[in-house]
PDB file of N, CA and C in Angstrom:
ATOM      1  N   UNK A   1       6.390   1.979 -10.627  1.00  0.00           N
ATOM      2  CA  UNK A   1       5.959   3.296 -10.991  1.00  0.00           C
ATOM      3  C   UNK A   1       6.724   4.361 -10.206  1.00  0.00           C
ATOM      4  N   UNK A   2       7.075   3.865  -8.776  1.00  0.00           N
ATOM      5  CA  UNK A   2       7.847   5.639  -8.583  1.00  0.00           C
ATOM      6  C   UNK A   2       8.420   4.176  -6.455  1.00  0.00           C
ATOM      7  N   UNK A   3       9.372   4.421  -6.442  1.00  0.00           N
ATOM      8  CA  UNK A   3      10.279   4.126  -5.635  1.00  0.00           C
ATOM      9  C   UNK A   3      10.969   5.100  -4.233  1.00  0.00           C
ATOM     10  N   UNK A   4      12.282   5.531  -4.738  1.00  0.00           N
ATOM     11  CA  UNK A   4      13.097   6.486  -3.996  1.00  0.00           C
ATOM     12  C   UNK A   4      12.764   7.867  -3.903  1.00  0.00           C
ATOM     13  N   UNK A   5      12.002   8.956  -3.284  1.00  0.00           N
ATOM     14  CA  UNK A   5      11.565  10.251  -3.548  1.00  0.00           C
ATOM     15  C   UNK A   5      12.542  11.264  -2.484  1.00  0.00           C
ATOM     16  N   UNK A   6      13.423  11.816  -3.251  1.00  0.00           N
ATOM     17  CA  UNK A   6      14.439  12.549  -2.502  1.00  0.00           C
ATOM     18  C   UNK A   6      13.618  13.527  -1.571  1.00  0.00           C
ATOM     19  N   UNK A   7      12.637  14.482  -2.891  1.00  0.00           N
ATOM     20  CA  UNK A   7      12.164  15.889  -2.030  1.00  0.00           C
ATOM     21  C   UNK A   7      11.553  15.608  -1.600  1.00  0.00           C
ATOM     22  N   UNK A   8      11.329  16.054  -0.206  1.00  0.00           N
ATOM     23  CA  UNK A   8      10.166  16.308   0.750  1.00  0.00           C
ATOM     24  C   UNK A   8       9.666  14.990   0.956  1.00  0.00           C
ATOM     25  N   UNK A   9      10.128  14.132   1.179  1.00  0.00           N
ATOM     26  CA  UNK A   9       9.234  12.500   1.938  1.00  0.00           C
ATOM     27  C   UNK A   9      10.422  12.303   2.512  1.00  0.00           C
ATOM     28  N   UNK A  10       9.672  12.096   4.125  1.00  0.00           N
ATOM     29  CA  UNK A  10      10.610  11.093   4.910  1.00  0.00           C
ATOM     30  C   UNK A  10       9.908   9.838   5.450  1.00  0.00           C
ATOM     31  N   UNK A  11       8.871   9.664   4.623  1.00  0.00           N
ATOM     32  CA  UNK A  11       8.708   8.255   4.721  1.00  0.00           C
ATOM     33  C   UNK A  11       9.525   7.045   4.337  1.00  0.00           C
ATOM     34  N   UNK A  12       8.726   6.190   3.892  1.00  0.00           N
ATOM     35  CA  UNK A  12       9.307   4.733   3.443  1.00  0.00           C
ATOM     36  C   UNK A  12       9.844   5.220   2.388  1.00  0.00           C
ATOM     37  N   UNK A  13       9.014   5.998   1.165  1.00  0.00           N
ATOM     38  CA  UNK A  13       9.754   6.059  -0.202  1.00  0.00           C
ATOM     39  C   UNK A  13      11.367   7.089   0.345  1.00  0.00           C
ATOM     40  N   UNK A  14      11.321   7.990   1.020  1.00  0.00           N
ATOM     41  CA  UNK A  14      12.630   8.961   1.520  1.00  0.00           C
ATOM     42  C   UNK A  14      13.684   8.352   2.120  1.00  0.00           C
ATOM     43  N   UNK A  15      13.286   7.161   2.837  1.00  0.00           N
ATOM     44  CA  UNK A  15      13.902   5.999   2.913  1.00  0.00           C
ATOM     45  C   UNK A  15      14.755   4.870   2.169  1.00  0.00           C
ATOM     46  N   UNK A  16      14.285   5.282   0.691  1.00  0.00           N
ATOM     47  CA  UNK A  16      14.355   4.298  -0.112  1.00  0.00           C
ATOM     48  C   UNK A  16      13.496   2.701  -0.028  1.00  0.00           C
ATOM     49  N   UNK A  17      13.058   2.765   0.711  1.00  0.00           N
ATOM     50  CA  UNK A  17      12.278   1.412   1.525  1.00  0.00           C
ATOM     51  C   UNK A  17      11.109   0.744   0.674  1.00  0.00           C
ATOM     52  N   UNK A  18      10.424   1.534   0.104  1.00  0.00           N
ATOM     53  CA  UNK A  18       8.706   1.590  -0.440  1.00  0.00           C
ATOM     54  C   UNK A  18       8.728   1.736  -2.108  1.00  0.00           C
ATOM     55  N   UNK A  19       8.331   1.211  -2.369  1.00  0.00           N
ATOM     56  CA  UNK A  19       7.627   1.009  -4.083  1.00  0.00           C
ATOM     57  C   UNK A  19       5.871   1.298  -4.445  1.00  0.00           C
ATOM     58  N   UNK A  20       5.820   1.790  -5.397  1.00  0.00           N
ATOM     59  CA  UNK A  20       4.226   1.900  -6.136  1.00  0.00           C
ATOM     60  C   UNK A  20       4.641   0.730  -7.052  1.00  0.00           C
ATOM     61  N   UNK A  21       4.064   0.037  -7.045  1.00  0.00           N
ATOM     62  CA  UNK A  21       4.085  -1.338  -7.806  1.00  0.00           C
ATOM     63  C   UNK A  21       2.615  -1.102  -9.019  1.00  0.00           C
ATOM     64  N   UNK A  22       3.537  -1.565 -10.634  1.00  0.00           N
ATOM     65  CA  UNK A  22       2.166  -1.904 -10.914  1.00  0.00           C
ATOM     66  C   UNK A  22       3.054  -3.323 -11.800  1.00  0.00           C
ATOM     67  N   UNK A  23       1.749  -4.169 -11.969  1.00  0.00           N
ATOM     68  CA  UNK A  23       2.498  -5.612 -13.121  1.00  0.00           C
ATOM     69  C   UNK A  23       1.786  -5.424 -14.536  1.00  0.00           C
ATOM     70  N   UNK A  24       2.232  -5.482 -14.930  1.00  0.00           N
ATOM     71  CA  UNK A  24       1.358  -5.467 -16.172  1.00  0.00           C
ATOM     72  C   UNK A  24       1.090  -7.152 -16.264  1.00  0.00           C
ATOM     73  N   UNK A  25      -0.579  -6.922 -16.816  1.00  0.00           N
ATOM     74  CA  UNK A  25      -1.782  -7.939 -17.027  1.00  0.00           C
ATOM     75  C   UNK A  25      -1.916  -8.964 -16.003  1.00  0.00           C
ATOM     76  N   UNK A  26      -1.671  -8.193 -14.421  1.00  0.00           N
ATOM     77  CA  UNK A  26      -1.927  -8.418 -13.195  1.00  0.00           C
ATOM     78  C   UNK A  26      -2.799  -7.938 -12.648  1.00  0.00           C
ATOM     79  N   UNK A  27      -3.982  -8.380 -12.387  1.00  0.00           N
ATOM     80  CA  UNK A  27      -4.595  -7.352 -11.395  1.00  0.00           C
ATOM     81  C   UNK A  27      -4.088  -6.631 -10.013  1.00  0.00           C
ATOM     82  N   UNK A  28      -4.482  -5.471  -9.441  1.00  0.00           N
ATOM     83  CA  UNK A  28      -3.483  -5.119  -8.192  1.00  0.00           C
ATOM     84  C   UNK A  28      -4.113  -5.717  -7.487  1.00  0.00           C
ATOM     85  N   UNK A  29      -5.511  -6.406  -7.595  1.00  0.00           N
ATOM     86  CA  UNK A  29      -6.182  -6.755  -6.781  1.00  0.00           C
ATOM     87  C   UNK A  29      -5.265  -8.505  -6.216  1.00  0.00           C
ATOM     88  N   UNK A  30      -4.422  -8.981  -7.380  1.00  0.00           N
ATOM     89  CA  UNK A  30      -3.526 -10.008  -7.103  1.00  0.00           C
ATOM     90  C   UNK A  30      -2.063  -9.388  -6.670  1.00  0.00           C
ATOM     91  N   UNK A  31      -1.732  -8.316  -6.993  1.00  0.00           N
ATOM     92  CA  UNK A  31      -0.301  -7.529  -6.241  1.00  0.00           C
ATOM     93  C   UNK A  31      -0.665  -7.811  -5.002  1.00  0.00           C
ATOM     94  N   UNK A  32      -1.749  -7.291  -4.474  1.00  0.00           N
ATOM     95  CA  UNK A  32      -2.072  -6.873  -3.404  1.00  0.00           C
ATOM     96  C   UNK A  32      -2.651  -8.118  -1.956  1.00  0.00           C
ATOM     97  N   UNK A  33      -2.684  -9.345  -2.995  1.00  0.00           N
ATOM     98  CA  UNK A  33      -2.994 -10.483  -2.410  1.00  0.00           C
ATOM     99  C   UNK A  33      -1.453 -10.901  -1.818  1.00  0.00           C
ATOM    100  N   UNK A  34      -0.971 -10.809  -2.998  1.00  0.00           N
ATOM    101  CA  UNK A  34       0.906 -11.261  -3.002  1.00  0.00           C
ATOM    102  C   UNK A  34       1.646 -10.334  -1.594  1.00  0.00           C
ATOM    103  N   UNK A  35       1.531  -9.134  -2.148  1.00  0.00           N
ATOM    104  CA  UNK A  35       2.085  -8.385  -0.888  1.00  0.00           C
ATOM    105  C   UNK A  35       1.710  -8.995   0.558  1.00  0.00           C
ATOM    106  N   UNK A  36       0.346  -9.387   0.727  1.00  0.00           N
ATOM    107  CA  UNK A  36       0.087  -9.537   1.770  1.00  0.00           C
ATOM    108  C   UNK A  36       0.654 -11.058   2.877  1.00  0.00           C
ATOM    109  N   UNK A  37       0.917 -11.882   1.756  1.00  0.00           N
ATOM    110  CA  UNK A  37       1.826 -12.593   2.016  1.00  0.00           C
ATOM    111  C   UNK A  37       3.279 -12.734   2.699  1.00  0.00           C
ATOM    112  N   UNK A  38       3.619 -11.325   2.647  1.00  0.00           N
ATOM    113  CA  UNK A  38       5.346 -11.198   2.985  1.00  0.00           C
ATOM    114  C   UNK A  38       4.872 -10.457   4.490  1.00  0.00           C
ATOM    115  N   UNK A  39       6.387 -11.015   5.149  1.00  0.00           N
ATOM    116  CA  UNK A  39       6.464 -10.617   6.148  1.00  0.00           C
ATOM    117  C   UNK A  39       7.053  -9.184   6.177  1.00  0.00           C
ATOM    118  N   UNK A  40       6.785  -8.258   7.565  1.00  0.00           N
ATOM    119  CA  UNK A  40       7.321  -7.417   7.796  1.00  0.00           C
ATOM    120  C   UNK A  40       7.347  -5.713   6.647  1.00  0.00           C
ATOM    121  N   UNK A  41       5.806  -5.818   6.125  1.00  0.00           N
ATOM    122  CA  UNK A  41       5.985  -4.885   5.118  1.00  0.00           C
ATOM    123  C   UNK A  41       4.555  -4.243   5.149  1.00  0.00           C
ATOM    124  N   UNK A  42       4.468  -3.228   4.781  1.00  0.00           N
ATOM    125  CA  UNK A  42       3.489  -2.408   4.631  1.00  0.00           C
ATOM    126  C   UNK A  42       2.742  -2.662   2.973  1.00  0.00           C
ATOM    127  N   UNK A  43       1.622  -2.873   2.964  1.00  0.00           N
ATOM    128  CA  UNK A  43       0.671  -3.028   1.802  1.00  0.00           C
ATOM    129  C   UNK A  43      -0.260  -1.648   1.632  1.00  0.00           C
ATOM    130  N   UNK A  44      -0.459  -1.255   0.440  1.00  0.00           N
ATOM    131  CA  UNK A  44      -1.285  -0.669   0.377  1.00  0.00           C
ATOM    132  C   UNK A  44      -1.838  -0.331  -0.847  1.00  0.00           C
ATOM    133  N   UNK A  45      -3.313  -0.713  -0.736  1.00  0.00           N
ATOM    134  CA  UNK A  45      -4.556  -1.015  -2.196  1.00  0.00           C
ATOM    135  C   UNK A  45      -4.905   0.468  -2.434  1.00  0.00           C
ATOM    136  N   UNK A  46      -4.950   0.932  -3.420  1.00  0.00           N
ATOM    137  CA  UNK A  46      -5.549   2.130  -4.086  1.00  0.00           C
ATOM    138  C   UNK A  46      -6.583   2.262  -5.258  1.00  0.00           C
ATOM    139  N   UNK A  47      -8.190   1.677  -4.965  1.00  0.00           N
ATOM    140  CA  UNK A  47      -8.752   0.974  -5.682  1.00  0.00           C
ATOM    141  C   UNK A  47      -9.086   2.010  -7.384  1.00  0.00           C
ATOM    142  N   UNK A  48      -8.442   3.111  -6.837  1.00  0.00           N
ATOM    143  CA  UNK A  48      -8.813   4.486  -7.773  1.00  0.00           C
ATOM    144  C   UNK A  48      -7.404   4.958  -8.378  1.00  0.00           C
ATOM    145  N   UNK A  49      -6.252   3.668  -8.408  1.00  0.00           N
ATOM    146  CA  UNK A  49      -5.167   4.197  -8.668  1.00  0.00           C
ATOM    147  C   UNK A  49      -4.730   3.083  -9.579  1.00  0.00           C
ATOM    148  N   UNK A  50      -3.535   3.229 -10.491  1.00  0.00           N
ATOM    149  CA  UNK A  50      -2.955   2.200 -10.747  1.00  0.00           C
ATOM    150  C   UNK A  50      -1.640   1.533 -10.761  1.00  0.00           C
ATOM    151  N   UNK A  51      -1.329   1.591  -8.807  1.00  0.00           N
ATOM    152  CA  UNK A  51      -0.783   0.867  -8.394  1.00  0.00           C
ATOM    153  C   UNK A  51      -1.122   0.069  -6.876  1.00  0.00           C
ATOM    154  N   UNK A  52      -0.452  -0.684  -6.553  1.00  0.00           N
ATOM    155  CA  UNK A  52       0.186  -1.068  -4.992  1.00  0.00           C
ATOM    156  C   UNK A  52       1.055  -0.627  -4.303  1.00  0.00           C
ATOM    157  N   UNK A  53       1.185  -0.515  -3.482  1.00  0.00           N
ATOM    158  CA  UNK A  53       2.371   0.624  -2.421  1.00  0.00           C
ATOM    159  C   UNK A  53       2.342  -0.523  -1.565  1.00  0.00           C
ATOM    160  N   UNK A  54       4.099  -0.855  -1.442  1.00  0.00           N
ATOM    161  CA  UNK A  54       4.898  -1.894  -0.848  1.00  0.00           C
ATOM    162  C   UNK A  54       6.402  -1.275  -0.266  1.00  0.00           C
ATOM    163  N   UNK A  55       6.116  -1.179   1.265  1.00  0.00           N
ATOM    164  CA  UNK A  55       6.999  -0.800   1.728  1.00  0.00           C
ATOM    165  C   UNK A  55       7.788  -1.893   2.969  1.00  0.00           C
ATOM    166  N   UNK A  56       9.429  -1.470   2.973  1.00  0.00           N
ATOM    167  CA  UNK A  56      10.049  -2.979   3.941  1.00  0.00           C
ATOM    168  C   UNK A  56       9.946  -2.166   5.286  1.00  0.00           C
ATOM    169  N   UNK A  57       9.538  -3.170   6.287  1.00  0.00           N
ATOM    170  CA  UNK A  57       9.478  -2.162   7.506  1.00  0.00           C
ATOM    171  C   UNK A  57      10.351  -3.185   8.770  1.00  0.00           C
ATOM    172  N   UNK A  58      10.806  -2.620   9.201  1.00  0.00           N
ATOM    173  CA  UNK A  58      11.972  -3.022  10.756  1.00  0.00           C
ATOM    174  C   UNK A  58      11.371  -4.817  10.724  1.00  0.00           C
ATOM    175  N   UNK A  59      12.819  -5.724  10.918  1.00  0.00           N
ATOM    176  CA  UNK A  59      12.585  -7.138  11.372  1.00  0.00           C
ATOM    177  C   UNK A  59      11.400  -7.226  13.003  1.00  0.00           C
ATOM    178  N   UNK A  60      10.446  -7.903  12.236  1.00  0.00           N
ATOM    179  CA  UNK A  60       9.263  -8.269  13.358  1.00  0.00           C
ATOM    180  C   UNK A  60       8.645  -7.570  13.545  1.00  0.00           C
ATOM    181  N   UNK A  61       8.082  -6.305  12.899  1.00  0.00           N
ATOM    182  CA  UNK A  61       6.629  -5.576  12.455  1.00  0.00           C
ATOM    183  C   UNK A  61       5.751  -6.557  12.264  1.00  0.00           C
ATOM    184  N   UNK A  62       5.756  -7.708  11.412  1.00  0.00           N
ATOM    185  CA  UNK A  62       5.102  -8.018  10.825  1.00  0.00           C
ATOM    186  C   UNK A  62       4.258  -7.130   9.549  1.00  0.00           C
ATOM    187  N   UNK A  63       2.979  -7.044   9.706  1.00  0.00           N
ATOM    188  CA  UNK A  63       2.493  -6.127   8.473  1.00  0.00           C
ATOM    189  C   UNK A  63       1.415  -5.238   8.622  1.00  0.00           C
ATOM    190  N   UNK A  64       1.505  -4.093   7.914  1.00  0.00           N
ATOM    191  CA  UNK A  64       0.196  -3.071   8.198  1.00  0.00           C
ATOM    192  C   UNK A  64      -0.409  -3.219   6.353  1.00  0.00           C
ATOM    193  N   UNK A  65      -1.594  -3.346   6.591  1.00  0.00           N
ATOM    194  CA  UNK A  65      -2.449  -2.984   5.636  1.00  0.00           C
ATOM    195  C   UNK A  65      -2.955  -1.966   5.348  1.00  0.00           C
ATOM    196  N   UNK A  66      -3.551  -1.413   4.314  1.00  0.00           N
ATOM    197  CA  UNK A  66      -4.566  -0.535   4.108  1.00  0.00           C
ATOM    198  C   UNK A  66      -4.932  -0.338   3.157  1.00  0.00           C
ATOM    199  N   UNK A  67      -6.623   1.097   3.608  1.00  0.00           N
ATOM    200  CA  UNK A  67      -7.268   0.744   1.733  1.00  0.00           C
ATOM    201  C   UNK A  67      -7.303   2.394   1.601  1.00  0.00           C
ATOM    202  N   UNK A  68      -6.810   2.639   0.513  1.00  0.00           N
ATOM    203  CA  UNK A  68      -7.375   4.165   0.291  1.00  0.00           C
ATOM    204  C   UNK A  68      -7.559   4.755  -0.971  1.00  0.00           C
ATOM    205  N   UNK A  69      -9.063   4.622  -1.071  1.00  0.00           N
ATOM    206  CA  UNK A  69     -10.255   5.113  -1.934  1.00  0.00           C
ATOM    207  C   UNK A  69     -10.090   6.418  -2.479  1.00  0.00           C
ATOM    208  N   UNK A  70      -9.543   7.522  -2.090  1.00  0.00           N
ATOM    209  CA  UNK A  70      -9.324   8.775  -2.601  1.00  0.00           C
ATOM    210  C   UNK A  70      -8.663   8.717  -3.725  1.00  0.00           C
ATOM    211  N   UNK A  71      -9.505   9.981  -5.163  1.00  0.00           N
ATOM    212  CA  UNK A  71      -8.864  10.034  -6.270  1.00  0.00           C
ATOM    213  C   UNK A  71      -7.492  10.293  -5.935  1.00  0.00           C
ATOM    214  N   UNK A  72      -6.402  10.090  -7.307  1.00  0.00           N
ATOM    215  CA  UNK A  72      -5.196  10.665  -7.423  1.00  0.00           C
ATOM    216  C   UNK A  72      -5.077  11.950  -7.424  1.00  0.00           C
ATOM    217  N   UNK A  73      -4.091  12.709  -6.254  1.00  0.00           N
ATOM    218  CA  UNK A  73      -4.361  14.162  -6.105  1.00  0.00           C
ATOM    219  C   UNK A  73      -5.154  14.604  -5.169  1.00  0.00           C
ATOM    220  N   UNK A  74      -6.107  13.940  -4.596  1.00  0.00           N
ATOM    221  CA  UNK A  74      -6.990  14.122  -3.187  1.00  0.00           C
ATOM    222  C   UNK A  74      -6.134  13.701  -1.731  1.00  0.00           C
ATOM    223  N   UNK A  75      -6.910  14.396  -1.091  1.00  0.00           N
ATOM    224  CA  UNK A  75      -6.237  13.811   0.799  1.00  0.00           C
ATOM    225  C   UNK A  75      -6.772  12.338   0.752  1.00  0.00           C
ATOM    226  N   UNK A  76      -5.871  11.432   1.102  1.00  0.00           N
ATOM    227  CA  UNK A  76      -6.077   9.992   1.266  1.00  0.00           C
ATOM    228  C   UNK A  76      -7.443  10.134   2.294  1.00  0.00           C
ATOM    229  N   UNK A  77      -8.373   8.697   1.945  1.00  0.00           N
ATOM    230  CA  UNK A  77      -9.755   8.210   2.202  1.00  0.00           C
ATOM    231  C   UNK A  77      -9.597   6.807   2.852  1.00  0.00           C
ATOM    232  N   UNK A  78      -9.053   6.878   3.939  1.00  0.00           N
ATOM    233  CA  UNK A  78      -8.821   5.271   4.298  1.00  0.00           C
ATOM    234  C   UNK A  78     -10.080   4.555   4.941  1.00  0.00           C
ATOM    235  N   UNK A  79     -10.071   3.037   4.463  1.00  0.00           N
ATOM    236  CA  UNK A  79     -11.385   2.510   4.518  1.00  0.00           C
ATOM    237  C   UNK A  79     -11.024   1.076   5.434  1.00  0.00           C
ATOM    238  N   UNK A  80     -11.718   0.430   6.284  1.00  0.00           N
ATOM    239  CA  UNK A  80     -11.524  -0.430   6.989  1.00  0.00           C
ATOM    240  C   UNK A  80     -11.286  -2.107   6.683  1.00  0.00           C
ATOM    241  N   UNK A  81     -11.964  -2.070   4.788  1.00  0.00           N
ATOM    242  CA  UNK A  81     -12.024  -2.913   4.190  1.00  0.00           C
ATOM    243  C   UNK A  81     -12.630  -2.580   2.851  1.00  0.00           C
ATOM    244  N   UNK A  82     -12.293  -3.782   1.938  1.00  0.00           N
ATOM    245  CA  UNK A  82     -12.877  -3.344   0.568  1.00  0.00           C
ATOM    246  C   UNK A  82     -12.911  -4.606   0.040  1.00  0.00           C
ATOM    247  N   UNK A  83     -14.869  -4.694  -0.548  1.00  0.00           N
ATOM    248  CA  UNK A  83     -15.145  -6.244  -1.119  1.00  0.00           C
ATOM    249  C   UNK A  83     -14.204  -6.333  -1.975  1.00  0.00           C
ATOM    250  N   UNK A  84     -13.835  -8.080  -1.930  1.00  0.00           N
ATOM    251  CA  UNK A  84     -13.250  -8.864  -2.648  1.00  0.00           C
ATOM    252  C   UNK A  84     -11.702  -8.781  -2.799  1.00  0.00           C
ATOM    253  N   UNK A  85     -11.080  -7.362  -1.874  1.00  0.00           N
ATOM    254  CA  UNK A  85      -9.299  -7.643  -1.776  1.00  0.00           C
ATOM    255  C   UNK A  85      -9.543  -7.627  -0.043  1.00  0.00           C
ATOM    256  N   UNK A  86      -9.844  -7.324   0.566  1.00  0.00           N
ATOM    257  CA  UNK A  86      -9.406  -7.003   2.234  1.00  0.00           C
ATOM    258  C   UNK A  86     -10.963  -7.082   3.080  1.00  0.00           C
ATOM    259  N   UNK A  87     -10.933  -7.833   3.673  1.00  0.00           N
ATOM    260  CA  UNK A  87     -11.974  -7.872   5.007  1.00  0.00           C
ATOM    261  C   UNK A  87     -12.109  -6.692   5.712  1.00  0.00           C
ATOM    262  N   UNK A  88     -13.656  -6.280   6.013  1.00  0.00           N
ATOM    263  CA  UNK A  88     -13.635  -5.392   7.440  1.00  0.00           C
ATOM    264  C   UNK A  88     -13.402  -5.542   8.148  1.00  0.00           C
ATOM    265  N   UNK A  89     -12.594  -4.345   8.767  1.00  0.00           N
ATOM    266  CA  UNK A  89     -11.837  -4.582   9.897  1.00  0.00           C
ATOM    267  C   UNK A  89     -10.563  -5.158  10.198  1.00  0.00           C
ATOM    268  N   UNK A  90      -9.848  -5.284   9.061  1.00  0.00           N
ATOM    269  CA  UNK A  90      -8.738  -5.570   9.158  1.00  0.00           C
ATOM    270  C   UNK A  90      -7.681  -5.037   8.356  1.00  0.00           C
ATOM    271  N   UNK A  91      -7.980  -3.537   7.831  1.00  0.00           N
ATOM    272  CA  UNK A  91      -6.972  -2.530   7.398  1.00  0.00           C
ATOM    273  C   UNK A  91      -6.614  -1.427   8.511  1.00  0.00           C
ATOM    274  N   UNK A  92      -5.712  -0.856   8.260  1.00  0.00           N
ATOM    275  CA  UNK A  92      -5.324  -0.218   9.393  1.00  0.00           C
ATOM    276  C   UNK A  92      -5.799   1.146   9.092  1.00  0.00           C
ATOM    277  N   UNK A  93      -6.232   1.951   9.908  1.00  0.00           N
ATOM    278  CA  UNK A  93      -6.987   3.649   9.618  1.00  0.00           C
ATOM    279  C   UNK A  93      -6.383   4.874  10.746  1.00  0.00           C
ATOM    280  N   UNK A  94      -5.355   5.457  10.058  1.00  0.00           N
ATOM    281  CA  UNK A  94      -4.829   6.482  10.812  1.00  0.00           C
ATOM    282  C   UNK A  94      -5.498   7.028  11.684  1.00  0.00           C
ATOM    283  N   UNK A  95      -5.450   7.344  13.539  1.00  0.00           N
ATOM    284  CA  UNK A  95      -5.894   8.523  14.248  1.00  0.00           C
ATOM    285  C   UNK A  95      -6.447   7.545  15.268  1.00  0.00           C
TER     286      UNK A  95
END
């Protein structure tokens, strides 16, 4: 769904690094299983969206998770876990 973002991001996507992933007749709730599998990358579930956000991050990060609940167009809502894709307490929550 959206990759490389020239303006104004110097994140992962400004980077070129990061993807919004969607599969068609995948659940993200299985993207998001998959992602979590790989080494060295950033995951991230958007249970109000329809994608996954998969970004490559420096050899031996390992991986950051996260969940964020906020509509499309709202300030991100990050949550510590969410039944049935991610355990509490084991997403990561800015601050």
């Amino acid at each position: 769904m959206s990759g490389y973002r020239r303006d104004g991001h110097s994140g992962f996507h400004g980077k070129g690094r990061a993807l919004d992933l969607f599969v068609h007749a995948v659940p993200n709730e299985q993207v998001f299983a998959a992602c979590r599998q790989l080494r060295d990358v950033g995951c991230g579930y958007y249970p109000n969206s329809k994608f996954v956000h998969l970004d490559v991050r420096p050899y031996g990060t390992d991986r950051v998770l996260w969940i964020d609940d906020s509509e499309p167009g709202q300030p991100s809502r990050y949550l510590d876990g969410f039944p049935g894709v991610l355990e509490p307490g084991r997403a990561w929550i800015p601050g």
